[in-house]
Protein backbone atom coordinates (compact mmCIF):
# COMPACT_ATOMS: atom_id res chain seq x y z
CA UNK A 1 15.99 24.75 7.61
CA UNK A 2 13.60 22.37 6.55
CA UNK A 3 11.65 20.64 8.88
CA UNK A 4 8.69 17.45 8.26
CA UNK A 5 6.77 15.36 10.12
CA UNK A 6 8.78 12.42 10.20
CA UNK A 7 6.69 9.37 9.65
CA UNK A 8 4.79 11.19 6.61
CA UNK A 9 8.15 11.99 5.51
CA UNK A 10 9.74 8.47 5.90
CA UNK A 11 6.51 7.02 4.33
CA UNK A 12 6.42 9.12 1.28
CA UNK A 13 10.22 8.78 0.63
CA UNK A 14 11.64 6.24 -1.59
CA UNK A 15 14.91 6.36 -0.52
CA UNK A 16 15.76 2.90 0.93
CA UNK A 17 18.20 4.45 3.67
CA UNK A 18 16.53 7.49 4.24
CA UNK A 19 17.29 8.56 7.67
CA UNK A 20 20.14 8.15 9.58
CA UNK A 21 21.96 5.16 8.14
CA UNK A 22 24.15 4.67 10.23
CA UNK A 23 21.72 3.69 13.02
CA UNK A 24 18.75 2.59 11.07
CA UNK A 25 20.02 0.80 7.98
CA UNK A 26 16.76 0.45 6.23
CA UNK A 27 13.66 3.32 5.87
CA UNK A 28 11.47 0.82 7.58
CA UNK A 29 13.23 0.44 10.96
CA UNK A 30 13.24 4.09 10.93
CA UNK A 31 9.57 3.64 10.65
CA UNK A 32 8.89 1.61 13.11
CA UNK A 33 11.31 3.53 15.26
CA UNK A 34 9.22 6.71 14.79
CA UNK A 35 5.67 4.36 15.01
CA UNK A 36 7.46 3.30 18.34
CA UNK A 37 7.84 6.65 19.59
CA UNK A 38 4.34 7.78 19.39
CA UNK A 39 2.94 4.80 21.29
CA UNK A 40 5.10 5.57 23.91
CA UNK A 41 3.16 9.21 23.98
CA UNK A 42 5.29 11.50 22.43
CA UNK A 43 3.53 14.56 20.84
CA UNK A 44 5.05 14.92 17.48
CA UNK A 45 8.58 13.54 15.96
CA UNK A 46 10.19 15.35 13.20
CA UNK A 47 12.93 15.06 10.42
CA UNK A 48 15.95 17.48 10.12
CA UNK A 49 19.51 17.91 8.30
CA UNK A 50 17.68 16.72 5.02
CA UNK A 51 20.00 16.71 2.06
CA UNK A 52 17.60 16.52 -1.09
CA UNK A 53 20.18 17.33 -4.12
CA UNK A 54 19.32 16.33 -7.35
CA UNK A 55 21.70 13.83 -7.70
CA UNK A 56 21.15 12.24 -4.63
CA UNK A 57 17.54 12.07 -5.69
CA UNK A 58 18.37 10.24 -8.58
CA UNK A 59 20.79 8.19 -6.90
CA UNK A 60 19.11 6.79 -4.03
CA UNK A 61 15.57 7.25 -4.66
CA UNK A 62 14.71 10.27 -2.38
CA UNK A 63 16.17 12.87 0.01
CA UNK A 64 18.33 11.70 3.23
CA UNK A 65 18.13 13.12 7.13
CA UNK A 66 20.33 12.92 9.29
CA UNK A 67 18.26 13.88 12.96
CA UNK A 68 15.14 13.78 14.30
CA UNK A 69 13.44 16.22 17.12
CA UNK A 70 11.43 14.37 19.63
CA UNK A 71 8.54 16.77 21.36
CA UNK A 72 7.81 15.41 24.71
CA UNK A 73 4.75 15.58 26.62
CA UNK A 74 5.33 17.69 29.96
CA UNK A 75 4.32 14.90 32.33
CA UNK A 76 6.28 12.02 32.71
């Protein structure tokens, strides 16, 4: 399984839709999502269930995820 950090990931990607479409729409409110995240003191977010075929490469620009894995801090 591969596994990224996920706002160097959605940064770097040129896929306009690249995570989670259905509840983002756009790459950059899953930025901002992710930015939002870490200010609220999470210790590191991360990308999974990429699909990076070829053809959807070339079709949309990048790769596409489809989950993210939040690491909390123990305290509240």
């Amino acid at each position: 399984m591969k596994i990224y950090e996920a706002l160097e990931w959605l940064k770097s990607n040129n896929n306009s839709s690249a995570l989670a479409s259905d509840r983002f729409g756009e790459t950059v409110n899953a930025i901002k999502f992710v930015e939002k995240l870490y200010e609220l003191g999470v210790l590191k977010v991360n990308v999974i269930g990429i699909q990076d075929e070829p053809e959807r490469i070339e079709d949309e620009g990048g790769p596409y995820a489809t989950s993210l894995i939040v690491d909390l801090p123990k305290d509240n």
